[in-house]
C-alpha atoms as a PDB file:
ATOM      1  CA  UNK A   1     -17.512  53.307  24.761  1.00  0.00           C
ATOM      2  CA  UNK A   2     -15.014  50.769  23.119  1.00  0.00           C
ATOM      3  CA  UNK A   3     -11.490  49.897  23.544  1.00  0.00           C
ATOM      4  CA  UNK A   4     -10.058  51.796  20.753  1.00  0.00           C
ATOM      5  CA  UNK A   5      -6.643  49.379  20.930  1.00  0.00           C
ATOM      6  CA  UNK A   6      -8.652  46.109  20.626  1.00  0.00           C
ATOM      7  CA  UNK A   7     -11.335  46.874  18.573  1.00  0.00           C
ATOM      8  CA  UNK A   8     -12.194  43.474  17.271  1.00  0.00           C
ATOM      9  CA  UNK A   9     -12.659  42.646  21.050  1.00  0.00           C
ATOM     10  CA  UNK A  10     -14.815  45.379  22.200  1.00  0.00           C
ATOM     11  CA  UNK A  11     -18.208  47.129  20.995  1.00  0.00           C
ATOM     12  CA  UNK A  12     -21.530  45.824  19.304  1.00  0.00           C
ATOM     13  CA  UNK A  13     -19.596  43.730  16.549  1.00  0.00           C
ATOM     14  CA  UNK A  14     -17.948  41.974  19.153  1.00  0.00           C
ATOM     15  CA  UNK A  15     -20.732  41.466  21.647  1.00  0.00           C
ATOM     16  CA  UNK A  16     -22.861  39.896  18.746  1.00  0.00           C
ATOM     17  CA  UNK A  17     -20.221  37.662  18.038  1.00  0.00           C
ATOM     18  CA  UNK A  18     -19.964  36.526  21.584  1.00  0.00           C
ATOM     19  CA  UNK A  19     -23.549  36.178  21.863  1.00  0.00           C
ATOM     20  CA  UNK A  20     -23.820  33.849  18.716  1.00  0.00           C
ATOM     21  CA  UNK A  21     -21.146  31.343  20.155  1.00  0.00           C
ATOM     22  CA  UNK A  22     -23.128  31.266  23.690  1.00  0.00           C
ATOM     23  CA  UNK A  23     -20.436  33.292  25.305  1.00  0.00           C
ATOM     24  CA  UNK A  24     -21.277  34.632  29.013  1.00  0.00           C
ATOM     25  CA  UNK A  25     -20.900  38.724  28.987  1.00  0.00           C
ATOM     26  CA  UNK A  26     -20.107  40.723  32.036  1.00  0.00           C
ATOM     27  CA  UNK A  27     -20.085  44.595  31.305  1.00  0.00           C
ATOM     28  CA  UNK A  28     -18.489  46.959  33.447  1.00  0.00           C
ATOM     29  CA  UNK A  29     -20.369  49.832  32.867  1.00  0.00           C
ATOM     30  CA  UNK A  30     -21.358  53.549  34.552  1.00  0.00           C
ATOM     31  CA  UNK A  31     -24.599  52.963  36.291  1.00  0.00           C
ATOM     32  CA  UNK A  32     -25.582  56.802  36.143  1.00  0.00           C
ATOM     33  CA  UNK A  33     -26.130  56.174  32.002  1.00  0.00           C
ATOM     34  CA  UNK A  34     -27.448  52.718  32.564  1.00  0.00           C
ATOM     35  CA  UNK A  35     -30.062  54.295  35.117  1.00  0.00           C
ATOM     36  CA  UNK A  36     -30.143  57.600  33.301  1.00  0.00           C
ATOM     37  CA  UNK A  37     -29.869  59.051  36.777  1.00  0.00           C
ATOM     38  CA  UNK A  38     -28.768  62.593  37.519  1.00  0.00           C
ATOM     39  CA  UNK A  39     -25.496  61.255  39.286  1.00  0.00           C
ATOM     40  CA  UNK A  40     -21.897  62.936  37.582  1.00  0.00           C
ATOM     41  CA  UNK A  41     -19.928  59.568  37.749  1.00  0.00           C
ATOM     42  CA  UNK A  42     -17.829  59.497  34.599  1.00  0.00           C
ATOM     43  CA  UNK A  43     -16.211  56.261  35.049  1.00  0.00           C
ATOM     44  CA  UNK A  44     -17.664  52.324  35.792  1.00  0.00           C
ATOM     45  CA  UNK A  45     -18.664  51.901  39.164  1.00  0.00           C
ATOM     46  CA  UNK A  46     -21.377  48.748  38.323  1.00  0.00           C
ATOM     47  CA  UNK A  47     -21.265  45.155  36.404  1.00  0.00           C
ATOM     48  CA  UNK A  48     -24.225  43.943  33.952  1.00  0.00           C
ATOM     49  CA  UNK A  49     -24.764  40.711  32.011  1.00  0.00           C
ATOM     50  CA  UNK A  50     -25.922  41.298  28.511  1.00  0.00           C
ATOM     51  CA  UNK A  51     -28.314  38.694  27.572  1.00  0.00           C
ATOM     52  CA  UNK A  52     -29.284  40.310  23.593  1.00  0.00           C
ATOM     53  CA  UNK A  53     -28.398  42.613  21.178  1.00  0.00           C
ATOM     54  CA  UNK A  54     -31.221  44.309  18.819  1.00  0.00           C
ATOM     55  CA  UNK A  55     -29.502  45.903  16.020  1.00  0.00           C
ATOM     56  CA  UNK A  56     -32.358  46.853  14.135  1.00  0.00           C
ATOM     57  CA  UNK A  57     -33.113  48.846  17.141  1.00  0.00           C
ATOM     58  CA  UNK A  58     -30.125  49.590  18.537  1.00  0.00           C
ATOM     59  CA  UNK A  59     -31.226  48.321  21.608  1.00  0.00           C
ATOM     60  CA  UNK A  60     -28.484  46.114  24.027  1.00  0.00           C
ATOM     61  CA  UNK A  61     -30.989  43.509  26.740  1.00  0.00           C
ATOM     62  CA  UNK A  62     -28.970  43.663  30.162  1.00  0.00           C
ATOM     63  CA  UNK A  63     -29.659  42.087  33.128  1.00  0.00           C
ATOM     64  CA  UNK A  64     -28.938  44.268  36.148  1.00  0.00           C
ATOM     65  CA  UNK A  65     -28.035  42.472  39.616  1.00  0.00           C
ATOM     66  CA  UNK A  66     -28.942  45.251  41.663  1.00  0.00           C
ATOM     67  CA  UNK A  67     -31.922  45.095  43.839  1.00  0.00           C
ATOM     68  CA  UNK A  68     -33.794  47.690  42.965  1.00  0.00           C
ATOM     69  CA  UNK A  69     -33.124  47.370  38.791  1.00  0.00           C
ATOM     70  CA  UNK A  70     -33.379  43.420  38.107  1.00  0.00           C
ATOM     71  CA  UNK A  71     -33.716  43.707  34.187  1.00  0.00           C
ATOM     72  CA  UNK A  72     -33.277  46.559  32.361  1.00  0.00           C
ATOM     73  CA  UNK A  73     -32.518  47.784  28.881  1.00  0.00           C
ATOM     74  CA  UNK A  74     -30.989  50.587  27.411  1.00  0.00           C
ATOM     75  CA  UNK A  75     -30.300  52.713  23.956  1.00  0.00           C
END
């Protein structure tokens, strides 16, 4: 999900960009599709770092603060 009214600021574009100018990233994200858990959140409930972006496998490198999920990635 993106931030349709600042678009240049928001999504994989963006996130590469920050990445390549050694930019910290916090994500605020819904931990029931980060943890492809069963839970029916629909909004952010958890914060991640992103620490990579694979485009050629559309594949975003997290780090996950939460005990029990340290690193993680997801599609």
């Amino acid at each position: 999900m993106t931030d349709t009214t600042h678009p240049d600021q928001t999504g994989l574009p963006a996130l590469q960009r920050y990445l390549t100018d050694n930019r910290k990233i916090i994500a605020w994200v819904n931990s029931a599709v980060i943890w492809n858990s069963d839970d029916q959140r629909s909004t952010a409930d958890h914060f991640l770092v992103v620490t990579g972006i694979d485009t050629n496998n559309e594949i975003v490198h997290l780090n996950d603060p939460a005990p029990t999920m340290p690193t993680s990635r997801s599609p």
